[in-house]
Protein backbone atom coordinates (compact mmCIF):
# COMPACT_ATOMS: atom_id res chain seq x y z
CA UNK A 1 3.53 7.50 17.41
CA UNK A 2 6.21 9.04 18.98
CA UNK A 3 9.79 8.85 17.41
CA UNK A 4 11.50 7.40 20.01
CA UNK A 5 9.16 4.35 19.67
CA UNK A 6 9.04 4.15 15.80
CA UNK A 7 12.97 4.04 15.83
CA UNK A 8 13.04 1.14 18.36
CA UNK A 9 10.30 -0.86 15.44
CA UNK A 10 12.13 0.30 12.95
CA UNK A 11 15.62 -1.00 13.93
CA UNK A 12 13.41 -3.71 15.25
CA UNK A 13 12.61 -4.55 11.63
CA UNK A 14 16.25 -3.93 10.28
CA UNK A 15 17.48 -6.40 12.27
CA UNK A 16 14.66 -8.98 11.32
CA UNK A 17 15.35 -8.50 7.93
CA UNK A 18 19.27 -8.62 8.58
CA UNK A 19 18.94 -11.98 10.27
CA UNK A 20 16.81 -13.43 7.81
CA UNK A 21 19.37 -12.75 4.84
CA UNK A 22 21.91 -14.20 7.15
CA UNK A 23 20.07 -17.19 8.43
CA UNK A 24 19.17 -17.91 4.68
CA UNK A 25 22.51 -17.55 3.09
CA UNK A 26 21.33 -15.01 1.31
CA UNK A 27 24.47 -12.19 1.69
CA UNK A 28 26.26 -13.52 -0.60
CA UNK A 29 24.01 -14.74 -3.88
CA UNK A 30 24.40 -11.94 -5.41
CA UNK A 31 28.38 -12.73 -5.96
CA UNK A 32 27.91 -16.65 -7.22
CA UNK A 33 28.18 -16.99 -10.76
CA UNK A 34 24.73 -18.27 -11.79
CA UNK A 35 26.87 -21.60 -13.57
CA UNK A 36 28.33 -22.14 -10.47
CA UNK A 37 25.85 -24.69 -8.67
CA UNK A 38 25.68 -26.24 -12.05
CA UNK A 39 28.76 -26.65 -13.55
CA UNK A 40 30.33 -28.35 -10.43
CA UNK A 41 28.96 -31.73 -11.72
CA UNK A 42 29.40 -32.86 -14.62
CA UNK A 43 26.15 -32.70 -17.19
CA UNK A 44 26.58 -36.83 -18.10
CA UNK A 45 25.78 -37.12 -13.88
CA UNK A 46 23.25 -35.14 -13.84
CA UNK A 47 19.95 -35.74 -14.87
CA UNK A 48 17.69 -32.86 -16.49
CA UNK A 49 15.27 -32.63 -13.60
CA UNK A 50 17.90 -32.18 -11.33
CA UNK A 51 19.16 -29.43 -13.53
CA UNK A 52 15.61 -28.14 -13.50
CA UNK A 53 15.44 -28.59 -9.88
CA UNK A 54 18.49 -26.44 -9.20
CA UNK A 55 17.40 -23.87 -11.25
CA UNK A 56 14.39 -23.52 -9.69
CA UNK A 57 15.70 -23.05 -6.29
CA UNK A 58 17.95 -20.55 -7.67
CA UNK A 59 15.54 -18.46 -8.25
CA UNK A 60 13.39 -18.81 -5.50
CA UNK A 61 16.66 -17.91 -3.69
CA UNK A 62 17.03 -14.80 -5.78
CA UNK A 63 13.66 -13.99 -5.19
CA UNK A 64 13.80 -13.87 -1.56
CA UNK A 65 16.58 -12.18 -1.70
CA UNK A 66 14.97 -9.07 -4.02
CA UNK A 67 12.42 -9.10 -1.41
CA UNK A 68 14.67 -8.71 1.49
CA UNK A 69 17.03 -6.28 -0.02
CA UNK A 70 13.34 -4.39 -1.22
CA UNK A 71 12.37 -4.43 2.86
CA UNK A 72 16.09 -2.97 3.80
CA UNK A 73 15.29 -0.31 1.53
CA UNK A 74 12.12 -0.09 2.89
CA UNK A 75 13.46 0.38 6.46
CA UNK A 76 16.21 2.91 5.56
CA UNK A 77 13.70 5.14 3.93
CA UNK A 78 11.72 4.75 6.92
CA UNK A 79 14.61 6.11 8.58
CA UNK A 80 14.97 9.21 6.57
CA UNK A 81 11.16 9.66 6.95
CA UNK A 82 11.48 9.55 10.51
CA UNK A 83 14.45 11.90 10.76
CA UNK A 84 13.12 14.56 7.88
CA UNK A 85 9.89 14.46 10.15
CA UNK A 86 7.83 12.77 8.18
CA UNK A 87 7.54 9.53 8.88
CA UNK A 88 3.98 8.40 9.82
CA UNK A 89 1.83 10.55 7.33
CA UNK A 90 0.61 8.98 4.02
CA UNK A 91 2.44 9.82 1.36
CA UNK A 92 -0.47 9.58 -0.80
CA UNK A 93 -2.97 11.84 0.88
CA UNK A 94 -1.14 13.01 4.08
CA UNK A 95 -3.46 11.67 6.67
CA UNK A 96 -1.65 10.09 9.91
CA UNK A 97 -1.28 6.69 9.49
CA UNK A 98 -2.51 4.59 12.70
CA UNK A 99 0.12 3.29 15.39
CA UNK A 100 -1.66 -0.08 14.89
CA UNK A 101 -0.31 -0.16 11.22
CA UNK A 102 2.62 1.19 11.90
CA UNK A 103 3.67 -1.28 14.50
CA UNK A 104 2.66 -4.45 11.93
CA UNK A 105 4.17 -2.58 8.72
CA UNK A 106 7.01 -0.22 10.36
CA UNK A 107 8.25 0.92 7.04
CA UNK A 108 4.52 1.59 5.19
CA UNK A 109 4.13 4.38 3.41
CA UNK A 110 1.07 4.23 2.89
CA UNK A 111 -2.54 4.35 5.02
CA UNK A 112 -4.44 1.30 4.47
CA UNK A 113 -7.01 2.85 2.11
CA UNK A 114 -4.04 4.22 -0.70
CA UNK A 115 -1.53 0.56 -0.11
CA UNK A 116 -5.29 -1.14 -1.01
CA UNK A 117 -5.61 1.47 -3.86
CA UNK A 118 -1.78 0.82 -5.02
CA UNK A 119 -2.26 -2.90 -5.01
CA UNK A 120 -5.26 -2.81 -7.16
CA UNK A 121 -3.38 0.07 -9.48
CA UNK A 122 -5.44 2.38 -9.09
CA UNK A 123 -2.99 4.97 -7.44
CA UNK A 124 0.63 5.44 -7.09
């Protein structure tokens, strides 16, 4: 893949992963105080499930935004990859990584055959 085309995905991808953290309020979770959904009602109102309820979207909240802020990493490494020269070779084994992979997953590092070997901790 030529570079001109893997920095067109690649700030393709920054910008989907951008957008989502936007569209999702996500940008700012991080600075809430955890008590702060909570304590704004009074604990005689509220019922324990709710409590529950909250707490459990909290944390799914948090956990999309780990994931996000994981794939912004992802991309900026990418980045340094791509400008160091390196970006489309495994960094596993070295072999070329195929466009086709690199155009779903823009920020792998990985061929298929060492990601599957990763996953299954095996390698890494």
């Amino acid at each position: 893949m030529d570079e001109a085309t893997a920095r067109q995905l690649l700030e393709k991808e920054l910008q989907r992963l951008e957008d989502l953290r936007e569209t999702l309020g996500l940008k700012d979770l991080e600075a809430e105080p955890e008590e702060g959904d909570v304590d704004e009602l009074s604990s005689v109102d509220q019922h324990s499930a709710d409590l529950g309820t909250e707490t459990f979207e909290r944390e799914k909240e948090q956990s999309i935004l780990i994931s996000v802020e994981g794939g912004l990493a992802d991309v900026e490494r990418a980045f340094a990859r791509l400008d160091a020269g390196t970006y489309g070779r495994c960094e596993i084994c070295g072999k070329t990584i195929p466009d086709e992979r690199l155009e779903a997953r823009p920020a792998t590092r990985y061929c298929a055959e060492d990601q599957a070997l990763i996953e299954r901790g095996v390698a890494g």
